[in-house]
Protein backbone atom coordinates (compact mmCIF):
# COMPACT_ATOMS: atom_id res chain seq x y z
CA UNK A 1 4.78 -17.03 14.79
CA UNK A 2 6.54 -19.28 11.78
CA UNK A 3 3.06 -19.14 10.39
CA UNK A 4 2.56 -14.96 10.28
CA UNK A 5 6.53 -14.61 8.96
CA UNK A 6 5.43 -17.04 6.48
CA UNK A 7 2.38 -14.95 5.50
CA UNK A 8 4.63 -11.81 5.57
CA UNK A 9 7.03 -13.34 3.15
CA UNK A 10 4.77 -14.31 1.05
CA UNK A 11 2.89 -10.98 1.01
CA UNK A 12 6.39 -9.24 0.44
CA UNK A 13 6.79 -11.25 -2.45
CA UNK A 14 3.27 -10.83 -3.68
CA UNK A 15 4.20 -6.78 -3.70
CA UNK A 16 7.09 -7.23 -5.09
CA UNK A 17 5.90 -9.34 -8.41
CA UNK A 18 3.15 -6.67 -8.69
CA UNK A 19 5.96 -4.13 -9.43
CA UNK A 20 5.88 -5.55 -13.10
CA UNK A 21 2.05 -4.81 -13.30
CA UNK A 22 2.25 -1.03 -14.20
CA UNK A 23 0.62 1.41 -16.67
CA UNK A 24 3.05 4.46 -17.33
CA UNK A 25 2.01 7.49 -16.23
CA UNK A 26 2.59 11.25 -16.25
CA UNK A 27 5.77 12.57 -13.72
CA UNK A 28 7.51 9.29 -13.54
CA UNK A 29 4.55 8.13 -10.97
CA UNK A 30 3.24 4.96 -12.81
CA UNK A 31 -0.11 3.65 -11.88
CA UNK A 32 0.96 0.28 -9.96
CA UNK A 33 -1.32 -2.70 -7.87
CA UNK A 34 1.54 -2.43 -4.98
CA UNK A 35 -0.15 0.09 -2.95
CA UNK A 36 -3.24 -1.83 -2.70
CA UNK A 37 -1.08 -5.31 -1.63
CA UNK A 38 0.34 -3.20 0.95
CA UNK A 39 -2.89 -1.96 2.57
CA UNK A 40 -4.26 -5.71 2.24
CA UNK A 41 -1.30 -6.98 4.10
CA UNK A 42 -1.69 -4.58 6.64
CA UNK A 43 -5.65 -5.81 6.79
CA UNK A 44 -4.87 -9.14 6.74
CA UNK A 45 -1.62 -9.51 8.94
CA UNK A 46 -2.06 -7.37 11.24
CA UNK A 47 -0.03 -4.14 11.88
CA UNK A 48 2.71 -5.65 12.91
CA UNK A 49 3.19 -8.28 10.46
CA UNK A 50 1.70 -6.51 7.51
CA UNK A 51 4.32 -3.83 8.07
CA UNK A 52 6.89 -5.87 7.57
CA UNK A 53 5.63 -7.31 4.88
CA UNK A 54 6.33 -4.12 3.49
CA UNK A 55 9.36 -3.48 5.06
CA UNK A 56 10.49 -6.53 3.13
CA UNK A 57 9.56 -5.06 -0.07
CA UNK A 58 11.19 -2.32 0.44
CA UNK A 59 14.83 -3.18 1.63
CA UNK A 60 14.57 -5.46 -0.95
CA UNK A 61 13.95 -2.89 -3.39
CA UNK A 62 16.54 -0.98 -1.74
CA UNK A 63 19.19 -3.75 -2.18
CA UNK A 64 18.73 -3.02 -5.71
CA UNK A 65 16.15 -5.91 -6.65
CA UNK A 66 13.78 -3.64 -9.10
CA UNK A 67 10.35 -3.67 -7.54
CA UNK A 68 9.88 0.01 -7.17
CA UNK A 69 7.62 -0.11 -10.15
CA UNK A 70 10.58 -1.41 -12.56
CA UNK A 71 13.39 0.83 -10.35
CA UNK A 72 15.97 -0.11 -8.20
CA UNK A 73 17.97 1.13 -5.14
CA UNK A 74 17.53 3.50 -2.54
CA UNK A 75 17.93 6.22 -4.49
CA UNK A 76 14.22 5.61 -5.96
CA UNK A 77 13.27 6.73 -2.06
CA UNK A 78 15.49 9.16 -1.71
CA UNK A 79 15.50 10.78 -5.42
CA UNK A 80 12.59 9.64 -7.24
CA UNK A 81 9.50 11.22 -7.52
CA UNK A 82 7.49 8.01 -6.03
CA UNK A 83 10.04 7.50 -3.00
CA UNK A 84 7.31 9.53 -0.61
CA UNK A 85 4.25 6.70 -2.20
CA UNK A 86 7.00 4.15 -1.13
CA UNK A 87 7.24 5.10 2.38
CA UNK A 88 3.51 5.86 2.22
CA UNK A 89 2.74 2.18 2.30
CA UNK A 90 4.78 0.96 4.92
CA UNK A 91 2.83 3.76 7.21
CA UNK A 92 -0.53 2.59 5.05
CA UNK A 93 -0.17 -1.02 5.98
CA UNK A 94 0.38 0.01 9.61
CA UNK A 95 -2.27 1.77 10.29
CA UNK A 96 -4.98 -0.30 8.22
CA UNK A 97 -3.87 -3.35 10.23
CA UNK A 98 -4.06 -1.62 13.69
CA UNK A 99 -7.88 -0.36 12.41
CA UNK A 100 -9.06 -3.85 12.19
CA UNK A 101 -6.64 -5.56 15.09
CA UNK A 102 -9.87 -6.52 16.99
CA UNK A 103 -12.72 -5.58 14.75
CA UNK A 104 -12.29 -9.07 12.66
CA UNK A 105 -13.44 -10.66 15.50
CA UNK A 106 -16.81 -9.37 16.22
CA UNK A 107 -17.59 -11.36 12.97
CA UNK A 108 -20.37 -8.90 12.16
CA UNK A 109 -20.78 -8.73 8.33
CA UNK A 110 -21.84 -5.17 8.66
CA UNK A 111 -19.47 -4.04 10.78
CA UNK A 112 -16.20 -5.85 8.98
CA UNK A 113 -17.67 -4.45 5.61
CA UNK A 114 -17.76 -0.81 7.34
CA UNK A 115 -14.11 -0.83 9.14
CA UNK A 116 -12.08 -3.10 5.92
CA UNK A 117 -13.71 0.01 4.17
CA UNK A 118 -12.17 2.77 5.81
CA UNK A 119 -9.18 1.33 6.12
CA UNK A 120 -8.80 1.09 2.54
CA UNK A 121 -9.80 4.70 2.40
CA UNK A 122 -8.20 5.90 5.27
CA UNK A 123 -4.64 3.75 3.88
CA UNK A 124 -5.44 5.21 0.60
CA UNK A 125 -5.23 8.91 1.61
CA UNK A 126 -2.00 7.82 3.50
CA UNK A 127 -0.30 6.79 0.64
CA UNK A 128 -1.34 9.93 -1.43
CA UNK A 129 -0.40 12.43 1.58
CA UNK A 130 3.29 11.01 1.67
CA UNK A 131 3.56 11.06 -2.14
CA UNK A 132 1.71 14.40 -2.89
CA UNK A 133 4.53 16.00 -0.05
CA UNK A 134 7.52 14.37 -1.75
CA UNK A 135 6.29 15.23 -5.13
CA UNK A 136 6.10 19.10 -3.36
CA UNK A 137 9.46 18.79 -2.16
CA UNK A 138 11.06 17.96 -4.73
CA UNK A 139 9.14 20.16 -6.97
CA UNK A 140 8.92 23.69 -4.97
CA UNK A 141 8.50 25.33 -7.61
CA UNK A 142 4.81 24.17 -8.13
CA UNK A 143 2.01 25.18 -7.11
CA UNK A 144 -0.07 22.67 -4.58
CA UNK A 145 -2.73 22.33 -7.12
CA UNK A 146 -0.36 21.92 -9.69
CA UNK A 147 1.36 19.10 -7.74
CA UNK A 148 -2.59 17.55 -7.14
CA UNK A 149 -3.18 17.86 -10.79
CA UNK A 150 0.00 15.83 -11.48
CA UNK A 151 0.06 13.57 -8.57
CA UNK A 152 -3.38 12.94 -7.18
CA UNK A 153 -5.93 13.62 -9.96
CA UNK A 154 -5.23 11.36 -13.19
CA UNK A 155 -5.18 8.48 -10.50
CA UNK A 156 -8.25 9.07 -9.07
CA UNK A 157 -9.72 6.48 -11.46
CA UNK A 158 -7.59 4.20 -11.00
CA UNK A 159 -7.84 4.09 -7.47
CA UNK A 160 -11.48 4.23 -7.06
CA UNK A 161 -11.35 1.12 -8.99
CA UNK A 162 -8.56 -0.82 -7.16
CA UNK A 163 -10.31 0.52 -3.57
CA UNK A 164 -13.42 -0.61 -4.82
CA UNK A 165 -11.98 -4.38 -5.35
CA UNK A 166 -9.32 -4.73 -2.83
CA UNK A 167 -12.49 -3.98 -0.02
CA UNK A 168 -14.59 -7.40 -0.88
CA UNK A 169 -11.71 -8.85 -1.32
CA UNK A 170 -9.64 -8.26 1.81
CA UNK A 171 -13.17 -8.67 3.37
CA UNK A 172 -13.26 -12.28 1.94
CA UNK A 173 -10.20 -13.53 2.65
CA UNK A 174 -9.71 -11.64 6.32
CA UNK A 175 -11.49 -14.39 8.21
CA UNK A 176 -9.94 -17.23 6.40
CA UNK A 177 -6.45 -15.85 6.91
CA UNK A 178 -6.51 -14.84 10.57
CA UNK A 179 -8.45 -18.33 11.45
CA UNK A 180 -5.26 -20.14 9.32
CA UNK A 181 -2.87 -17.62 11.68
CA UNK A 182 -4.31 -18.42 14.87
């Protein structure tokens, strides 16, 4: 247990440096390598434990500690155009940890390549759901494709890319991890 709180902590932490690794954006939604830790905590811990890994991050970011992307407080959430990506990962990390709870096990290459996969995709259109529906909210005056244009398509790149290295890599250190854990 003092070993997976460990790994949570040091997972939140991991998010929370990652903050300062941004590229400014359009709409005040900077393209960040947070949402990416937070579905590889999720793989890696577990649901449980990679959720609060997250949950970490984010009362700490709440306190006032300025992770969310270079922002502070809970007003970021509650206000800011990126609070709906914010909640988006603590539901992402939970749900890519509870689609490999007992896959990793099986220790089929194949099969661990196919399921760290989709949760990475599966996490990824998470995060994008919650942040494309604050964006809306907060923004009624859009139109949906206009909100897509400014909240899912310009990062489309940039997530391929991040997807398509967080999967080997998650994949890699998954076994190693859990082994350490148990």
């Amino acid at each position: 247990m003092s070993k997976k709180l460990t790994f949570a902590a040091l997972f939140s932490a991991l998010i929370c440096a990652s903050s300062f690794i941004q590229i400014p954006f359009i709409a005040g939604i900077p393209l960040v390598l947070q949402d990416v830790l937070c579905i590889i905590a999720g793989i890696v811990l577990g649901p449980m434990y990679g959720t609060l890994s997250v949950l970490i991050f984010l009362f700490l970011g709440c306190l006032g500690l300025p992770v969310f992307s270079g922002k502070a407080g809970i007003s970021v959430i509650l206000q800011g155009p990126t609070g709906g990506f914010l909640i988006g990962y603590l539901v992402a990390a939970f749900v890519a940890g509870l689609i490999l709870l007992f896959v990793w096990k099986k220790q089929n290459n194949i099969v661990l390549w196919i399921f760290v996969s989709i949760a990475v995709i599966i996490s990824t259109i998470i995060i994008y759901a919650f942040g494309i529906f604050r964006f809306s909210v907060l923004f009624p005056a859009n139109s949906f494709a206009e909100n897509l244009t400014i909240v899912l398509i310009p990062f489309l790149p940039g997530t391929l890319v991040k997807s398509a290295i967080a999967i080997p890599f998650a994949k890699k250190i998954l076994p190693t991890v859990k082994n350490y854990l148990e």
